[in-house]
Structure formats: structure tokens, C-alpha cells
Protein backbone atom coordinates (compact mmCIF):
# COMPACT_ATOMS: atom_id res chain seq x y z
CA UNK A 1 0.00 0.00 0.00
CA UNK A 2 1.09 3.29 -0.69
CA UNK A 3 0.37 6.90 -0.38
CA UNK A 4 1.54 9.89 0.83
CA UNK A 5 4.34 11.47 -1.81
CA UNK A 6 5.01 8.67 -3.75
CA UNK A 7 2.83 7.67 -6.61
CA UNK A 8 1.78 7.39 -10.28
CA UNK A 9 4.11 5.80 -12.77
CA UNK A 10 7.73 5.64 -12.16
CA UNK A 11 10.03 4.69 -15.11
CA UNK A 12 12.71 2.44 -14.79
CA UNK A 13 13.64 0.43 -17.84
CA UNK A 14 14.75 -2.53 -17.18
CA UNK A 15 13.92 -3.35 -13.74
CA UNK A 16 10.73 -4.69 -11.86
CA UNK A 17 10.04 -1.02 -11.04
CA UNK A 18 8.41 -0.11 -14.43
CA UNK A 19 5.25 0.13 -13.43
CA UNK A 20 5.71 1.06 -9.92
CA UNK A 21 5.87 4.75 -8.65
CA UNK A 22 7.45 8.19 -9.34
CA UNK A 23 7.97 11.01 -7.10
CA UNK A 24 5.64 14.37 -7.95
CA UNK A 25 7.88 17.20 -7.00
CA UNK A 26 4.97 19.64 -6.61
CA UNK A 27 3.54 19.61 -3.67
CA UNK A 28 0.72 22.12 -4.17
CA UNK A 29 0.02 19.50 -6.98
CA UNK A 30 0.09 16.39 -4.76
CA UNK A 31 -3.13 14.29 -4.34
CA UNK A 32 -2.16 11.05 -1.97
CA UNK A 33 -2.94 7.80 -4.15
CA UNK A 34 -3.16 4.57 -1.98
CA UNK A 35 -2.83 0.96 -4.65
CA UNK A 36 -5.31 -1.32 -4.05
CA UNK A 37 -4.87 -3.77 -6.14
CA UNK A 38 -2.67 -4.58 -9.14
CA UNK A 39 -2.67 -7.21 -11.93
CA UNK A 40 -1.01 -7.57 -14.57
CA UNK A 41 -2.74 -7.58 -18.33
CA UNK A 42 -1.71 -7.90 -21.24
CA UNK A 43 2.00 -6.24 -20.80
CA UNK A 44 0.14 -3.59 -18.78
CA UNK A 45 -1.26 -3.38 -15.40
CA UNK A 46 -4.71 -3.70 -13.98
CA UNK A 47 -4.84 -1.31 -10.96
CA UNK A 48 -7.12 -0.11 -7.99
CA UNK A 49 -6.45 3.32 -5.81
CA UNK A 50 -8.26 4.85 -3.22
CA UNK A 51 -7.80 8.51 -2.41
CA UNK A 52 -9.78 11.08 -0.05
CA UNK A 53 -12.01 13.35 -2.52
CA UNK A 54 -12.45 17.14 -1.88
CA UNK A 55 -15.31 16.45 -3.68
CA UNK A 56 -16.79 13.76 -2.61
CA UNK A 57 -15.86 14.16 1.13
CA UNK A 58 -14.87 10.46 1.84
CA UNK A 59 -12.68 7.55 0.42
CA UNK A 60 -13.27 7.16 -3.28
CA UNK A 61 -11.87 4.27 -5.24
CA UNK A 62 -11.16 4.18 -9.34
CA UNK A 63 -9.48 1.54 -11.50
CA UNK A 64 -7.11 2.04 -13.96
CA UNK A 65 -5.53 0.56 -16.77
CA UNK A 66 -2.20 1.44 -17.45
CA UNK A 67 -1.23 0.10 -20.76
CA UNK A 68 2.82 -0.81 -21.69
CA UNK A 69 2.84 2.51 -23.76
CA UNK A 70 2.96 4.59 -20.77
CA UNK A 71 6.58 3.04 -18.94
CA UNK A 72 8.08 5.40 -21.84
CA UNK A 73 5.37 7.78 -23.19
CA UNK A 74 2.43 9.63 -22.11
CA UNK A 75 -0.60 7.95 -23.02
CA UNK A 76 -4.30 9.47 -24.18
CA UNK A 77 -6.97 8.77 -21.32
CA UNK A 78 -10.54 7.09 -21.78
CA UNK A 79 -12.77 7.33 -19.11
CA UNK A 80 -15.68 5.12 -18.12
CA UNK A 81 -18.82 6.00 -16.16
CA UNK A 82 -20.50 2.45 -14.85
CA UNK A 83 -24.79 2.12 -14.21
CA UNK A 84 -26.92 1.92 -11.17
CA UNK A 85 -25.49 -0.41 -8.39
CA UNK A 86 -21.86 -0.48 -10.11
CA UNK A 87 -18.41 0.37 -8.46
CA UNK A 88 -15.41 0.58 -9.68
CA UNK A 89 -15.18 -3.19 -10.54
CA UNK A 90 -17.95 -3.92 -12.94
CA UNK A 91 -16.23 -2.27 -15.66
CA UNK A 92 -12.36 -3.48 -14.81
CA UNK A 93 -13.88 -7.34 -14.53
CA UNK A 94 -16.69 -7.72 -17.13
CA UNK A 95 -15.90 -5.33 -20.00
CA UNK A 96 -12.91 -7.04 -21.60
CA UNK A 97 -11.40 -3.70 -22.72
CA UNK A 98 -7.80 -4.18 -21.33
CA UNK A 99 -6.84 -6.00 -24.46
CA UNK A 100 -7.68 -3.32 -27.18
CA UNK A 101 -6.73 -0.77 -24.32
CA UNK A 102 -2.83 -2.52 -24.86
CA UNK A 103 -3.27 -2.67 -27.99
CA UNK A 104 -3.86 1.04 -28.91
CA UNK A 105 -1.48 2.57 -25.73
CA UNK A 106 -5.16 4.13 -24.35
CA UNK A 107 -5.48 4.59 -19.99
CA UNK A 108 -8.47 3.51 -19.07
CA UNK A 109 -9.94 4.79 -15.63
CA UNK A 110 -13.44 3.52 -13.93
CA UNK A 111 -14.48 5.49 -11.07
CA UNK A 112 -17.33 4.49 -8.71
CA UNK A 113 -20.84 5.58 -9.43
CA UNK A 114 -21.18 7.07 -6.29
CA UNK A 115 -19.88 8.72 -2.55
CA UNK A 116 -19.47 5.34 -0.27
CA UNK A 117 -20.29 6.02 3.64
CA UNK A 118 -21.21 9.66 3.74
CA UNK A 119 -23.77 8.26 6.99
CA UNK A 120 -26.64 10.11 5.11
CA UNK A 121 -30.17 8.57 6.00
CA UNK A 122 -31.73 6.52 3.11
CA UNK A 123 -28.74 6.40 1.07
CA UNK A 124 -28.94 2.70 1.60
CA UNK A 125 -32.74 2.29 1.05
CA UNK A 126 -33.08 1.93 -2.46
CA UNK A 127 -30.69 0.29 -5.46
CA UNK A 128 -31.74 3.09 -7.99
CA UNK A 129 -31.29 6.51 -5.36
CA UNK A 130 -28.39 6.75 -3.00
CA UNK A 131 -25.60 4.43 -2.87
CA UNK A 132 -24.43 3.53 -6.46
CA UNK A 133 -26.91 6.10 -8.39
CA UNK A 134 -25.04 8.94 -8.14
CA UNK A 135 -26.19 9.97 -11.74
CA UNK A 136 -23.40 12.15 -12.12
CA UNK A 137 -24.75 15.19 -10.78
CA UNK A 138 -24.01 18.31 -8.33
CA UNK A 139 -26.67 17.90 -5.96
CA UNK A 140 -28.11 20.98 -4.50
CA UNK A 141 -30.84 19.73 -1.79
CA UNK A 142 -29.32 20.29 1.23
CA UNK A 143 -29.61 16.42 2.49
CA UNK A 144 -27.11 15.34 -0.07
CA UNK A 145 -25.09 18.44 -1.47
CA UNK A 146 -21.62 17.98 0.75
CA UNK A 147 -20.99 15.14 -0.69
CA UNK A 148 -22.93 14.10 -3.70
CA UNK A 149 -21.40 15.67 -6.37
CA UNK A 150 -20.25 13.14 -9.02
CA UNK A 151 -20.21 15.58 -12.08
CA UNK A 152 -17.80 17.79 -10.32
CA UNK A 153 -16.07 14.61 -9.18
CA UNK A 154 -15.51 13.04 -12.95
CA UNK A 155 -14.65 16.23 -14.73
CA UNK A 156 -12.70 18.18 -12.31
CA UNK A 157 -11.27 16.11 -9.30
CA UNK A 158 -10.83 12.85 -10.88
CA UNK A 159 -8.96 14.27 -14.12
CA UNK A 160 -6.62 16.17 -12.14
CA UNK A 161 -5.68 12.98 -9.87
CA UNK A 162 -4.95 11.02 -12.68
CA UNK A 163 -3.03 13.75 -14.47
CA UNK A 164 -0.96 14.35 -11.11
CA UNK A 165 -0.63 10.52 -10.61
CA UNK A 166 0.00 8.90 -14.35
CA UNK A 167 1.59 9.26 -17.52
CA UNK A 168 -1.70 10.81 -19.15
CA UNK A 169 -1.45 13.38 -21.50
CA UNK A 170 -3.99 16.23 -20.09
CA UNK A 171 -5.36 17.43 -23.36
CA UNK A 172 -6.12 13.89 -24.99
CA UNK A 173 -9.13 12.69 -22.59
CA UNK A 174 -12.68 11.06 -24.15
CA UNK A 175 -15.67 9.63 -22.00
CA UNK A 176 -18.06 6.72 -22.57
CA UNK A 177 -20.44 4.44 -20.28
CA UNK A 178 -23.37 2.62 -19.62
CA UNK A 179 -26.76 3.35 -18.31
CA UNK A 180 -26.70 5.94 -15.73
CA UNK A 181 -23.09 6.31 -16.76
CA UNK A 182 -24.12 6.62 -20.01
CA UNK A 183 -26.12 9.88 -19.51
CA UNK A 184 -23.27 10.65 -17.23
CA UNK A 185 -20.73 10.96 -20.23
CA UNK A 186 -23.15 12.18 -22.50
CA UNK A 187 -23.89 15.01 -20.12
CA UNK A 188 -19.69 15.79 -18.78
CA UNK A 189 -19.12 16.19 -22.79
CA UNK A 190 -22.23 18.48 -23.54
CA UNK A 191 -21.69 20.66 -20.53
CA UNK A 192 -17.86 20.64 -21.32
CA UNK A 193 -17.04 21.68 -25.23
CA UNK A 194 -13.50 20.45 -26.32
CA UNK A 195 -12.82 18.84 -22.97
CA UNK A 196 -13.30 15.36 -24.21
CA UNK A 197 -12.09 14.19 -27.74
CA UNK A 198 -15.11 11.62 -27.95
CA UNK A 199 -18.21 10.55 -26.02
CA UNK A 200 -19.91 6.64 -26.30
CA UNK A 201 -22.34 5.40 -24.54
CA UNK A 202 -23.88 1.83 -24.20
CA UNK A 203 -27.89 1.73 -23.53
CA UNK A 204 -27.70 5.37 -21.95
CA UNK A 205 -30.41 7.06 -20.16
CA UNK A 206 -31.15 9.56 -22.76
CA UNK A 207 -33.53 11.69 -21.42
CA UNK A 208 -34.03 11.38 -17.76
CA UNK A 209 -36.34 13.93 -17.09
CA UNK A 210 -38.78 11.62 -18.66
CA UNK A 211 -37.71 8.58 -17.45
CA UNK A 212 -38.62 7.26 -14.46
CA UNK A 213 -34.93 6.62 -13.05
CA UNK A 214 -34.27 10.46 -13.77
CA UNK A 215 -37.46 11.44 -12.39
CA UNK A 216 -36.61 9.80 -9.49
CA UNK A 217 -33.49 11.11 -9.10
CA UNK A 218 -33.45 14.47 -10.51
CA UNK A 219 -36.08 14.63 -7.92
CA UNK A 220 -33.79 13.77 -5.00
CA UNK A 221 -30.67 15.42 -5.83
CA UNK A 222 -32.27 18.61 -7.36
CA UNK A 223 -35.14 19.20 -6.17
CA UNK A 224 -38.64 20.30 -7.63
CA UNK A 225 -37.46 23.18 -9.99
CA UNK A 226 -37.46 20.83 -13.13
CA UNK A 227 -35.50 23.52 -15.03
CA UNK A 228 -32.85 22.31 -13.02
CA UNK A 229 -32.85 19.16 -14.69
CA UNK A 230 -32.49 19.74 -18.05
CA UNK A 231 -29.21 20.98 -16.69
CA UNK A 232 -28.26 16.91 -16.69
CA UNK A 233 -30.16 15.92 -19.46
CA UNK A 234 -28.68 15.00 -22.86
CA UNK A 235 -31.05 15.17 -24.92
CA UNK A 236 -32.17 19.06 -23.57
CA UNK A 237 -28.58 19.90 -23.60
CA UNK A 238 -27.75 18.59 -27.33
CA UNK A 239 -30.86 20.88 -28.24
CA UNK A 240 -28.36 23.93 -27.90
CA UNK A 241 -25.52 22.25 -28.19
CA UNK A 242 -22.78 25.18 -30.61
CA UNK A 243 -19.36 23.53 -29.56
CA UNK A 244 -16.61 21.64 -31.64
CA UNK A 245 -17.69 17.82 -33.05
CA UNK A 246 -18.78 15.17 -30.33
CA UNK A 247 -18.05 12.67 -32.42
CA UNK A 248 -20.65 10.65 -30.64
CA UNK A 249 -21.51 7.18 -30.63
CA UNK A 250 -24.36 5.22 -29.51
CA UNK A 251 -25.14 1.27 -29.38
CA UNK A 252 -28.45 0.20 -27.93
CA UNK A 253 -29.74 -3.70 -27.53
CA UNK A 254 -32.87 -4.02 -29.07
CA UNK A 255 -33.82 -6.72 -25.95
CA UNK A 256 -33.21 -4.64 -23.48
CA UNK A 257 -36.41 -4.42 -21.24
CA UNK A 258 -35.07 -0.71 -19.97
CA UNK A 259 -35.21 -0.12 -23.52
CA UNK A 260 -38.99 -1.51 -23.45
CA UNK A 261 -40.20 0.00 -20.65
CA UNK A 262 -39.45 3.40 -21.52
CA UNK A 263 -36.15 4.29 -19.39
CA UNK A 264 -33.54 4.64 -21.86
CA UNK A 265 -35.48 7.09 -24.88
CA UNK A 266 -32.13 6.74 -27.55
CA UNK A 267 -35.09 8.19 -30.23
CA UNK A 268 -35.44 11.18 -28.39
CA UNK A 269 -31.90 12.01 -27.98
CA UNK A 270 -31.43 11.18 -31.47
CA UNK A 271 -34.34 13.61 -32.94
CA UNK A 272 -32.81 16.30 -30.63
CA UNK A 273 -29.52 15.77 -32.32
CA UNK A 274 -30.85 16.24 -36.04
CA UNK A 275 -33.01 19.50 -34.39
CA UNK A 276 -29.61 20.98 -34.29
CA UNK A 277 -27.53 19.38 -36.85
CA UNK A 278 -25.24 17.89 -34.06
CA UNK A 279 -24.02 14.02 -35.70
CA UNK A 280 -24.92 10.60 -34.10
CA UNK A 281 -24.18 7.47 -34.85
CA UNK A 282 -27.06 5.28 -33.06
CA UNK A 283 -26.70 1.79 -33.56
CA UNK A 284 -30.36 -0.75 -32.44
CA UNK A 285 -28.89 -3.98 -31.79
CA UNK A 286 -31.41 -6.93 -32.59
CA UNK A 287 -31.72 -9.34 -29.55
CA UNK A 288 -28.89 -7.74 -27.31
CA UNK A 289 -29.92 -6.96 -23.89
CA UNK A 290 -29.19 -4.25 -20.75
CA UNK A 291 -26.10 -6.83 -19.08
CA UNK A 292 -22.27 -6.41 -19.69
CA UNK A 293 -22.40 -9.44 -22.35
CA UNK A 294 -24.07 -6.34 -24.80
CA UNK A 295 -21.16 -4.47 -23.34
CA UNK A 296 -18.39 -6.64 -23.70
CA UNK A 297 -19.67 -7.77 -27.77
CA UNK A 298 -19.06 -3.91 -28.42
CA UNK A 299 -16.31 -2.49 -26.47
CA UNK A 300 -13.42 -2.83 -28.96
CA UNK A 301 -15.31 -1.17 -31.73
CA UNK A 302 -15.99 2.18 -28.45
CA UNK A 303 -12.08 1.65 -27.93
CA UNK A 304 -11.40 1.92 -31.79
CA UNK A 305 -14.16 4.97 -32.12
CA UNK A 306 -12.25 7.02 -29.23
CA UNK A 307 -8.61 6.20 -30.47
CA UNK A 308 -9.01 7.74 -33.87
CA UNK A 309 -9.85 11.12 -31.75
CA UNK A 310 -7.61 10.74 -29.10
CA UNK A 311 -4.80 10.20 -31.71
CA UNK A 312 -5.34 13.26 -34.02
């Protein structure tokens, strides 16, 4: 285990130290990193840290995949938002992206999908709301503002940790994910123009504030000024979208029952799109469902997408 000053990705060619730590000399800079875990993949490494969010205001844990590229270069970062109930280790276990991830010299990084422990009543109570369904959103009612603030988390604090910690080149980031992480990268690349290269997402929530999930927690986290939510809705965002390309990607299972039931709305997002000219690539799926098997068919082809950006 380590933390304090030492961290991130020391280079020493040659020795069994390649992929263990380097100093950061800037102490106004440093953000303590404790390892987790590490495995090694596919001439890369398979990590889990840990580090006390500003954010967040408790323990926070990410993977990430540092591929053999980075022991002599900086590397272009993907990041991942995961679905209700996920952590950190949905996406590191089930996704199969490691491989492609080696391939193309790509970091990937998987954060959890929400604060862990904050002691705030009901967190616990329900799988959708709370604890894993941070939908990737600043709160503002005053039961869960401290500390449930995931959007700031993923595009500010998170970045900046990795950037501190790895051999990432700052400029060179895209976004993708599924579900409720899919409407969370949708959303960080909307509200951020030219901050991410690319945005994917797998069976997103498209338009929450007319989906029952988002209802439910636009509701909690923001309250019952609904022009608040279209703040963290894609498909109300893309309406007046003006920045550079998004160069955005969408796959959807045709079996998937979210799909069915109304939670997901890909149509809506993509008529919003054409309102306003902005390009999308959605993809129906025939017979593919809501699980990580959909996820895992299509991940190499989201990898490819975002390296053809993220190398320009």
C-alpha cells in the first residue's frame, strides 16, 4: 500500500520497477494515491487506488488501466462512467477492454458511481437513489449536497488525480459508459465543449427527465425546480448544443427491457440531435440486452471509435 508522496508511474527500464511509482515534485500538486490492487494484463497493469475526494468528502476508489505505452510515453486517457449499483469493478472485470486498451497505448480509468459512507439517511434504502446512483450530478438539496457531487467529481477532481498521478497526456481525454453512466458521459461532454475528444455510450439514459430513473433522481438530488434538470439531461442539452464535433456514438440492444419499458429514450436524444444538426451514430442492436455481455460484444469497436480522436 502506498500513499503519501510517492505515486503514479515511475520509469525504470529494465527493472521490476516499471510500473511502480514516481515522485511528484509539486507539492501544491500532490493528491495522496493509496494501490489497491494490481494485476497484470496484457503487458500492462490492472490497478485499484483509493484517495480522499475534496469532492466527494470520503474515500473514493477508481481503477485504472495502465497500458505498456505509458513506462516510456504519455498515453491518451478514456474514461468510463458504470450504471446503477456499479463500483469501480464492474467495468475493470466484465468489459474485456484491457486487451484493445494494450493494444492502442489508451489509460483507461473507472471510477465508482457514487460517494461510499457519507452516513446520510436513506442512502442505503433503495438500489436506484443513494448508494451507487449517483447519476453524475451536483446535488443541490441540502440532504445530499456535501458530498454528492459526481459531475464535479468526474470532470474536475478525478482528471486532475490522474493527471498528477500517471503518464496521461492532459489534453487527450474522451468519456463513454453505460446506463446511468451513459447519460453521465453524454452530459460531462455536452456541458464541457473540447474537454473530451469523444463521447460513447452503451444503452444510456437519454432523457431522464422523462424517465422514471431520472425522475426519481433528478427529484432527489435537485429538487422540484425541473429547469434544473435539463441541466443533466442530454437530450435538452444537445438541443443547444454550438461547440466543436462530439463525435458521438451510440449502441443500444434491441432486448433490453429498460429499452422496453421506456427508461432509456435513444429516439429522443437522437431527434434532438438532427433539431440541431449535431451528428450521431445510433446503432439498435437486434436481440442484445441491458447486461455487460451487450457491453463486452461492443467495447473494442468504443475503444477503436475514441482512439481515432484521441490520436489526431
Amino acid at each position: 500500500m502506498i500513499a503519501g508522496t510517492l505515486f503514479g508511474h515511475l520509469k525504470f527500464p529494465g527493472t521490476i520497477n516499471s510500473f511502480s511509482f514516481r515522485l511528484l515534485r509539486n507539492s501544491s500538486k500532490m493528491t495522496a494515491i493509496t494501490q489497491v490492487s494490481s494485476n497484470k494484463m496484457f503487458g500492462g497493469f490492472q490497478k485499484v487506488y483509493s484517495h480522499e475526494s475534496t469532492e466527494c468528502k470520503c474515500t473514493m476508489k477508481f481503477g485504472v488501466y495502465i497500458p505498456p505505452q505509458a513506462e516510456v510515453k504519455k498515453c491518451p486517457v478514456l474514461y468510463w462512467l458504470s450504471g446503477l449499483t456499479c463500483t469501480e469493478q464492474n467495468f475493470v472485470t466484465k468489459a474485456g477492454a484491457q486487451r484493445v486498451a494494450a493494444e492502442k497505448g489508451i489509460i483507461l480509468v473507472a471510477p465508482d458511481t457514487s460517494p461510499r459512507g457519507v452516513n446520510i439517511e436513506g442512502e442505503d434504502d433503495s438500489w436506484d437513489f443513494g448508494s451507487g446512483a449517483g447519476f453524475y450530478v451536483d446535488a443541490t438539496e441540502e440532504k445530499w449536497k456535501t458530498s454528492y457531487r459526481m459531475y464535479s467529481y468526474v470532470t474536475k477532481e478525478l482528471p486532475e488525480v490522474i493527471n498528477a498521478n500517471f503518464s496521461s497526456l492532459p489534453d487527450k481525454m474522451s468519456i463513454f459508459g453505460h446506463s446511468m453512466g451513459g447519460h453521465g458521459a453524454l452530459v460531462c461532454a455536452l456541458k464541457n465543449p473540447g474537454k473530451f475528444q469523444s463521447v460513447s455510450a452503451f444503452a444510456p439514459i437519454s432523457n431522464p427527465i422523462k424517465a422514471p430513473w431520472g425522475i426519481k433522481a433528478f427529484t432527489g438530488y435537485l429538487g422540484g425546480d425541473q429547469s434544473k434538470w435539463q441541466e443533466y439531461d442530454a437530450t435538452e442539452l444537445v438541443k443547444k448544443y454550438t461547440g466543436p464535433a462530439l463525435n458521438m456514438l451510440v449502441d443500444q440492444g434491441k432486448a433490453d427491457n429498460f429499452y422496453v419499458e421506456g427508461q432509456l429514450l435513444p429516439d429522443n436524444l437522437s431527434a434532438a440531435c438532427a433539431s440541431n444538426s449535431v451528428p450521431i451514430n445510433l446503432r439498435i442492436h437486434e436481440g442484445y440486452d441491458h447486461s455487460y455481455y451487450f457491453i463486452a460484444t461492443f467495447i473494442e469497436e468504443h475503444i477503436n471509435h475514441h482512439a481515432k480522436f484521441l490520436f489526431q
